[in-house]
C-alpha atoms as a PDB file:
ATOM      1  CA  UNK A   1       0.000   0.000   0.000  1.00  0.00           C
ATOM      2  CA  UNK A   2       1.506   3.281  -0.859  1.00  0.00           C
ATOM      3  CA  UNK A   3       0.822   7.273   0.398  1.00  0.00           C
ATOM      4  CA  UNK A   4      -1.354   9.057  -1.235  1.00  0.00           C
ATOM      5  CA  UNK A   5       0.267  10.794  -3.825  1.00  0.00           C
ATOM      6  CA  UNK A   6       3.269   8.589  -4.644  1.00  0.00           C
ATOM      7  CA  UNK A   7       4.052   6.668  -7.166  1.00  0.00           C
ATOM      8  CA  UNK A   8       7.465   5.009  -6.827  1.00  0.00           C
ATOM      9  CA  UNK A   9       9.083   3.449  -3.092  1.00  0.00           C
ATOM     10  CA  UNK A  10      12.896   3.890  -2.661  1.00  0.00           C
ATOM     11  CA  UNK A  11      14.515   1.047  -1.655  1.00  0.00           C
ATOM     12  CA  UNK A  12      16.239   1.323   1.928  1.00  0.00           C
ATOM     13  CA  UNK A  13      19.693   0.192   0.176  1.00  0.00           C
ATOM     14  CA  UNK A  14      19.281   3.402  -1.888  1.00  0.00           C
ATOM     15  CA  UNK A  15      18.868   5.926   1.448  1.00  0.00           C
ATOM     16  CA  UNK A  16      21.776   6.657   3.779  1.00  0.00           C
ATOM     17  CA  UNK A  17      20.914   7.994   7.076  1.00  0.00           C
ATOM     18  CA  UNK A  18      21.690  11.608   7.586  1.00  0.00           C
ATOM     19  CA  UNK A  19      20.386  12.231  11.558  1.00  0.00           C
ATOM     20  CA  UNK A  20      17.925  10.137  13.336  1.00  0.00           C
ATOM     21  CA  UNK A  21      15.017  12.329  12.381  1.00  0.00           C
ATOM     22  CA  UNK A  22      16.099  12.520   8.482  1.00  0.00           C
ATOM     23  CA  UNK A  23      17.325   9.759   5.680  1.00  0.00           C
ATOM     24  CA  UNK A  24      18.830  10.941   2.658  1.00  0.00           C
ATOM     25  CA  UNK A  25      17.476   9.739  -0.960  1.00  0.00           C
ATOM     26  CA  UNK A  26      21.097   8.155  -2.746  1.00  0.00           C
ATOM     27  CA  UNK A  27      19.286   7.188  -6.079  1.00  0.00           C
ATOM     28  CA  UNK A  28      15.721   8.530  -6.393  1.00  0.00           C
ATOM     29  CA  UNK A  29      13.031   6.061  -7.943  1.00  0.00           C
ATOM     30  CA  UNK A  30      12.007   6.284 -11.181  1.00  0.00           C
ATOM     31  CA  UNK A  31       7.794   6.521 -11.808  1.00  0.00           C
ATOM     32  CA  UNK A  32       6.471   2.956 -10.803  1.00  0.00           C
ATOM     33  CA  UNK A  33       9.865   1.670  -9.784  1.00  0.00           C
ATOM     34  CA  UNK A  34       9.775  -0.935  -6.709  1.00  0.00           C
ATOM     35  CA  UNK A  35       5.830  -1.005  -7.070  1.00  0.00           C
ATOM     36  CA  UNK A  36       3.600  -4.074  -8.083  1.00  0.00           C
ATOM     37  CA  UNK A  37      -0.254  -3.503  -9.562  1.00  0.00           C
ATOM     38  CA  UNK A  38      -3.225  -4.934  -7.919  1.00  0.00           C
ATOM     39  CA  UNK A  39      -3.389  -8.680  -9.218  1.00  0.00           C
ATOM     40  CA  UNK A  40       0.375  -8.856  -9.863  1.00  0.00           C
ATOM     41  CA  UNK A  41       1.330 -10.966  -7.156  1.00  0.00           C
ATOM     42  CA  UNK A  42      -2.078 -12.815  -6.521  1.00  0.00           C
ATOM     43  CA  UNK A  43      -5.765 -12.971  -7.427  1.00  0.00           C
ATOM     44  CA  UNK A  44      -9.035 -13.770  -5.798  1.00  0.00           C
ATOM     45  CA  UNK A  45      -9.061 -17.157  -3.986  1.00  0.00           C
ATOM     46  CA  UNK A  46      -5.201 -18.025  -4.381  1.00  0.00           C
ATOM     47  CA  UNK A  47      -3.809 -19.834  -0.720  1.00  0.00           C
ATOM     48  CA  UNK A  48      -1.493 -16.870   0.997  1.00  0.00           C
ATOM     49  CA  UNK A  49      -0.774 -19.662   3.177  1.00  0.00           C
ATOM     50  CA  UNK A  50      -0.364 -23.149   3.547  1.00  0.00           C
ATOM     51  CA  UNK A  51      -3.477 -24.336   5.280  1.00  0.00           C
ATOM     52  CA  UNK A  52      -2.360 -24.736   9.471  1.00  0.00           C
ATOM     53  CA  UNK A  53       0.092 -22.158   8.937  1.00  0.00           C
ATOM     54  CA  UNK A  54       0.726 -20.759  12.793  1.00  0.00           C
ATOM     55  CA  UNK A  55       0.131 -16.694  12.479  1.00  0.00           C
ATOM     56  CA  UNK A  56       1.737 -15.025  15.008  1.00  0.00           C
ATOM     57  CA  UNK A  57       0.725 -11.018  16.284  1.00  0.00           C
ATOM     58  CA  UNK A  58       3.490  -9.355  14.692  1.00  0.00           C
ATOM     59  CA  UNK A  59       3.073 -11.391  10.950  1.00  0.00           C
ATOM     60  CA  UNK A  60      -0.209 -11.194  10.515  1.00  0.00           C
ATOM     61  CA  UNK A  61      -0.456  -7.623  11.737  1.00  0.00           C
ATOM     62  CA  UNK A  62       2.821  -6.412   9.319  1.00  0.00           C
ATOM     63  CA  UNK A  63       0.563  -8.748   6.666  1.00  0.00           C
ATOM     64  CA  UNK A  64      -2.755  -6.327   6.846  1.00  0.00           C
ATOM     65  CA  UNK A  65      -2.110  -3.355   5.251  1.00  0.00           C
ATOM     66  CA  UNK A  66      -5.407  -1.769   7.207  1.00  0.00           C
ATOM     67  CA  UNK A  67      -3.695  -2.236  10.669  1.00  0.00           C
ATOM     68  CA  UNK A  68      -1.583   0.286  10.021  1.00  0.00           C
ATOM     69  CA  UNK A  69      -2.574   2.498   7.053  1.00  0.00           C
ATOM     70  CA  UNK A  70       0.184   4.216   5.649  1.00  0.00           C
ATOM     71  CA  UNK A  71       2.706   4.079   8.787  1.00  0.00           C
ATOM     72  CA  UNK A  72       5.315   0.992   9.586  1.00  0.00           C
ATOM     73  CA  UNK A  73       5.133  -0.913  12.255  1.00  0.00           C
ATOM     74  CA  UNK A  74       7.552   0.530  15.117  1.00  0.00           C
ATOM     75  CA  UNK A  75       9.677  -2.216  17.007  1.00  0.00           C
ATOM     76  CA  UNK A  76       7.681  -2.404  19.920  1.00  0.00           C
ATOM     77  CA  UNK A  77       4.641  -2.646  18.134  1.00  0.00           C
ATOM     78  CA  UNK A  78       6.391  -5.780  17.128  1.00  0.00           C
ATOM     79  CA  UNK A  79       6.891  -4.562  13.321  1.00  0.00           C
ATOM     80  CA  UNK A  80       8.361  -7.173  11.252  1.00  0.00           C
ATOM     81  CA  UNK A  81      11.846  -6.539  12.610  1.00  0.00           C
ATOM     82  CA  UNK A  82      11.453  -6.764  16.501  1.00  0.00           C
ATOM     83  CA  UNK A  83      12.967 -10.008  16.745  1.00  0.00           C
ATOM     84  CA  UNK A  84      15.844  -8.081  15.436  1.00  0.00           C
ATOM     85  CA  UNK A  85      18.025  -6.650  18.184  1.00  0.00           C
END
C-alpha cells in the first residue's frame, strides 16, 4: 500500500541515514519503480498460506495493510523486525 500521492518506493539500500530524524534519498526512484499492480502478485481465492500455517501477532499484523494504514510498524509494536536486536 503506498501514500497518497506517490508513485514510486525507494529502496532502503538506496537511502543513507543523515540524523535520526532525516534519511537521505542516494538514487531517487524512477515513476512505478519498486511497485507491483493490484493482481500482480495474486488474485481472488489463491492460498497466501499453507493451510495450518501458525500466524503469530506481529506477521499477521505487518501482513494487513489496514492495521496500520500508511505508517510501519515501530519495534515495539512488534513490526516485522522486533525479533531483530
Amino acid at each position: 500500500m503506498l501514500a497518497v500521492g506517490a508513485d514510486a518506493v525507494v529502496m532502503v539500500e538506496n537511502t543513507r541515514g543523515v540524523d535520526t530524524s532525516m534519511i537521505e534519498v542516494v538514487r531517487p526512484a524512477a515513476k512505478g519503480e519498486n511497485v507491483i499492480q493490484i493482481g500482480e502478485d495474486m488474485a481472488k481465492g489463491d492460498a497466501l498460506l499453507p493451510r495450518g500455517s501458525l500466524l503469530r501477532p506481529r506477521i499477521s499484523a505487518a501482513s494487513c495493510p489496514r492495521h496500520h494504514q500508511g505508517s510501519s510498524l515501530r519495534e515495539s509494536e512488534g513490526g516485522p523486525d522486533s525479533h531483530r536486536r
